[in-house]
Protein backbone atom coordinates (compact mmCIF):
# COMPACT_ATOMS: atom_id res chain seq x y z
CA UNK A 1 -72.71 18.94 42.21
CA UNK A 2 -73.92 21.07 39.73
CA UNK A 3 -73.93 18.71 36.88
CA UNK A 4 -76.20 16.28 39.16
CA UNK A 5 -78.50 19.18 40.28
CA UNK A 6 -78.56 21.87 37.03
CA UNK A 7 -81.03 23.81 39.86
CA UNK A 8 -78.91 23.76 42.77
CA UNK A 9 -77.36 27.55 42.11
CA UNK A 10 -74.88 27.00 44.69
CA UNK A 11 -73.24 24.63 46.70
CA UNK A 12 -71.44 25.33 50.30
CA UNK A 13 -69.35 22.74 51.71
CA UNK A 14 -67.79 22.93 55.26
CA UNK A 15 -64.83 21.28 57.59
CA UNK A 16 -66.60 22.69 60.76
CA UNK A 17 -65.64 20.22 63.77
CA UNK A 18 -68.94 19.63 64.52
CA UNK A 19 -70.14 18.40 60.63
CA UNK A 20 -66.65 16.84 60.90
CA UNK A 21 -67.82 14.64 64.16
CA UNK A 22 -71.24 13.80 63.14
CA UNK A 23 -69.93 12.65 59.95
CA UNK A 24 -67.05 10.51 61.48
CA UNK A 25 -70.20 9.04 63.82
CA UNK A 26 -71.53 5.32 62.53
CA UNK A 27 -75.59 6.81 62.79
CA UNK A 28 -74.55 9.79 61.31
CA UNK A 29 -77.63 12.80 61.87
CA UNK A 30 -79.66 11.58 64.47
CA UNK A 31 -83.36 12.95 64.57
CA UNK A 32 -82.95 14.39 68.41
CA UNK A 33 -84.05 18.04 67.15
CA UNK A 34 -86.05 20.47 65.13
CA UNK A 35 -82.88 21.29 63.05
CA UNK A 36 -82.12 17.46 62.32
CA UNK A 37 -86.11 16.51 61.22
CA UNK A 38 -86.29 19.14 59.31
CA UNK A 39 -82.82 18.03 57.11
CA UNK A 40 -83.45 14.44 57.27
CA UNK A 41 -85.93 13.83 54.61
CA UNK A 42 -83.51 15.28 52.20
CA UNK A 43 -80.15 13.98 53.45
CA UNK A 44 -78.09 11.76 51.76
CA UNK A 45 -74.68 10.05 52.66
CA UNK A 46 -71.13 9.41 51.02
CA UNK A 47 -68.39 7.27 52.12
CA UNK A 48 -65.02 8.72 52.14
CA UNK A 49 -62.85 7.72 50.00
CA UNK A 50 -59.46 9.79 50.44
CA UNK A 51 -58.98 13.13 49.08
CA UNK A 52 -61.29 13.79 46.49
CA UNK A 53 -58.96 14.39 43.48
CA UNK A 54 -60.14 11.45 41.35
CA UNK A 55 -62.70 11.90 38.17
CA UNK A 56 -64.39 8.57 38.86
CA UNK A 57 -65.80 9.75 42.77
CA UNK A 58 -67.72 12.77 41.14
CA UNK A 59 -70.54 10.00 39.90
CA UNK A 60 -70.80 8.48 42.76
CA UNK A 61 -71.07 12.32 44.51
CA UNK A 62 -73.59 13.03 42.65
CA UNK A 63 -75.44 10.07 43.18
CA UNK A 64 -75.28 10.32 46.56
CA UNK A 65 -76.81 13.60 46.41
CA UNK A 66 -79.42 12.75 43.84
CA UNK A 67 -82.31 15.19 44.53
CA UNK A 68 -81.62 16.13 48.38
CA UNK A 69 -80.47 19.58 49.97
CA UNK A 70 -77.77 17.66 52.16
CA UNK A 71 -74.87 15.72 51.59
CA UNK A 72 -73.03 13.76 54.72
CA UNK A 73 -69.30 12.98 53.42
CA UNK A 74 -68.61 10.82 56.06
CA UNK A 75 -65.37 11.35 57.91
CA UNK A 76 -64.55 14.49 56.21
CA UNK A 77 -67.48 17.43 56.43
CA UNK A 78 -70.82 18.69 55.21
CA UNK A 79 -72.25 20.01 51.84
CA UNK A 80 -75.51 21.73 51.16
CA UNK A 81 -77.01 23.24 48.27
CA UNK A 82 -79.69 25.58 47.32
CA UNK A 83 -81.82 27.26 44.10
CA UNK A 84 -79.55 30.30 45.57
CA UNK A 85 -76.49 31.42 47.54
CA UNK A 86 -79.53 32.72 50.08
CA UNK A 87 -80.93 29.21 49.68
CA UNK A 88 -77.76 27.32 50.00
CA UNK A 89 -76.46 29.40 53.21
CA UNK A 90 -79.83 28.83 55.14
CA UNK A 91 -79.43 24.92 54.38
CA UNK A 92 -75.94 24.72 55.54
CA UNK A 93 -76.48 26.95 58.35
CA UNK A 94 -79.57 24.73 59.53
CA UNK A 95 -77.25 21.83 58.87
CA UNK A 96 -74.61 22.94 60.83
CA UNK A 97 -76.91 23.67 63.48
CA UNK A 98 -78.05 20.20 63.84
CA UNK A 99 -75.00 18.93 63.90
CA UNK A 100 -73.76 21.49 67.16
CA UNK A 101 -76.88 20.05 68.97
CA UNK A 102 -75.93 16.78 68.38
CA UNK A 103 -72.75 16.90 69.58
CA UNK A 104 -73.86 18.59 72.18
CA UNK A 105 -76.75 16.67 73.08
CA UNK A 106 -74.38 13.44 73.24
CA UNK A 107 -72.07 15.15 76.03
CA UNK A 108 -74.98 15.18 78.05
CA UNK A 109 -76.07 11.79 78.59
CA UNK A 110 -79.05 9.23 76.97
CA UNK A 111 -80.80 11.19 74.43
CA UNK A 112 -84.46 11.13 73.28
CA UNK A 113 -85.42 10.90 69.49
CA UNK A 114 -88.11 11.57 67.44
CA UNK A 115 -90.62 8.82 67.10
CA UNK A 116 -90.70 6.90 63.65
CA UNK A 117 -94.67 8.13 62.92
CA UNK A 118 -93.59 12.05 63.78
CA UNK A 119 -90.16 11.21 61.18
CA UNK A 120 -92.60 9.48 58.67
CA UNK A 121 -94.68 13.13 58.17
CA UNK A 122 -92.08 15.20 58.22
CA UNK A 123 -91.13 14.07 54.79
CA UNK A 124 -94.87 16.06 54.17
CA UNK A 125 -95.03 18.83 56.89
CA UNK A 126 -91.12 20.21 55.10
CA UNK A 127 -92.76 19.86 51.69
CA UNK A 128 -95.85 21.52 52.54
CA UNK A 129 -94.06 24.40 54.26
CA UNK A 130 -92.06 25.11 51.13
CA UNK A 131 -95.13 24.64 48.88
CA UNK A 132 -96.58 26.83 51.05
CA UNK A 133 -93.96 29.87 51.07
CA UNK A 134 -94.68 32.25 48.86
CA UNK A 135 -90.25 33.23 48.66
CA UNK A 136 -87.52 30.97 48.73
CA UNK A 137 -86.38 29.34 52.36
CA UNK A 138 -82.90 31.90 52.22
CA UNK A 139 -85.23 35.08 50.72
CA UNK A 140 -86.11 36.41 54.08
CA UNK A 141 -83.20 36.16 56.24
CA UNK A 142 -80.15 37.09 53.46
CA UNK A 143 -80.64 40.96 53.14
CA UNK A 144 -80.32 41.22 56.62
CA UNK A 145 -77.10 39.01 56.67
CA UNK A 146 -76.01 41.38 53.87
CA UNK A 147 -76.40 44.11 56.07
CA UNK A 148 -75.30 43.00 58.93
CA UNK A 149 -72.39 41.85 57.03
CA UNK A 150 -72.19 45.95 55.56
CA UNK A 151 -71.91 46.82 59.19
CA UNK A 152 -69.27 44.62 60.27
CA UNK A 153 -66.73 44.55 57.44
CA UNK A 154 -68.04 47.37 55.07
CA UNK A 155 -66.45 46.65 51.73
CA UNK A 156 -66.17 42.66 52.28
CA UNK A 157 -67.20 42.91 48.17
CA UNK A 158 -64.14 44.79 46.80
């Protein structure tokens, strides 16, 4: 991932049940919430193709991810990336996020998506907003993880 994106710092990738579901589903992320339209305009999609031990999947990886935040490796999880690990945490955890709601969302009956014109601006509202921020998306909310993270298991970094 890194060799496809020299300014992705870090990438996370999960096996959470829910990134495992919505990747195993044929529409993969569906825009039914904040979380999901937010991700969308920089998602991108890989079939599986077994365990990946083999030299000649990393190219198609990394073409997959080309220049988005989000990778959906269908039928097997989620991976994000980020300028940072505070970067690359927010996007997975906003990724993640979606994906609970979705699978949530479907237990409970017909759902209601975004409309196509709201999904065609969000493309330029997400860009804006991070034109717009004067600190990196993960800057604000990581010292307090860090903290938090101090409180709960104090040397985690030993």
């Amino acid at each position: 991932m890194h060799a496809a994106r020299p300014t992705a710092g870090c990438a996370i990738h999960t096996h959470t049940r829910a990134g495992v579901a919505v990747s195993a589903q044929r529409a993969g992320l569906l825009p039914i919430s904040q979380q999901a339209t937010l991700l969308l305009p920089s998602l991108g999609y890989h079939d599986y193709e077994g365990i990946a031990v083999h030299d000649d999947e990393r190219a198609r990886l990394q073409a997959d991810l080309a220049m988005n935040d989000f990778l959906m490796l269908r039928n097997h999880g989620l991976r994000a990336v980020g300028r940072t690990i505070a970067d690359a945490f927010m996007n997975m955890y906003l990724f993640e996020s979606a994906c609970q709601i979705q699978i949530s969302a479907q237990a409970g009956g017909d759902l209601v998506q975004v409309t196509q014109p709201v999904l065609a601006g969000l493309a330029d509202a997400v860009a804006l907003m991070e034109a717009s921020a004067d600190q990196p998306r993960g800057a604000l909310a990581w010292p307090a993880l860090l903290r938090r993270l101090d409180r709960v298991n104090p040397g985690y970094d030993q």
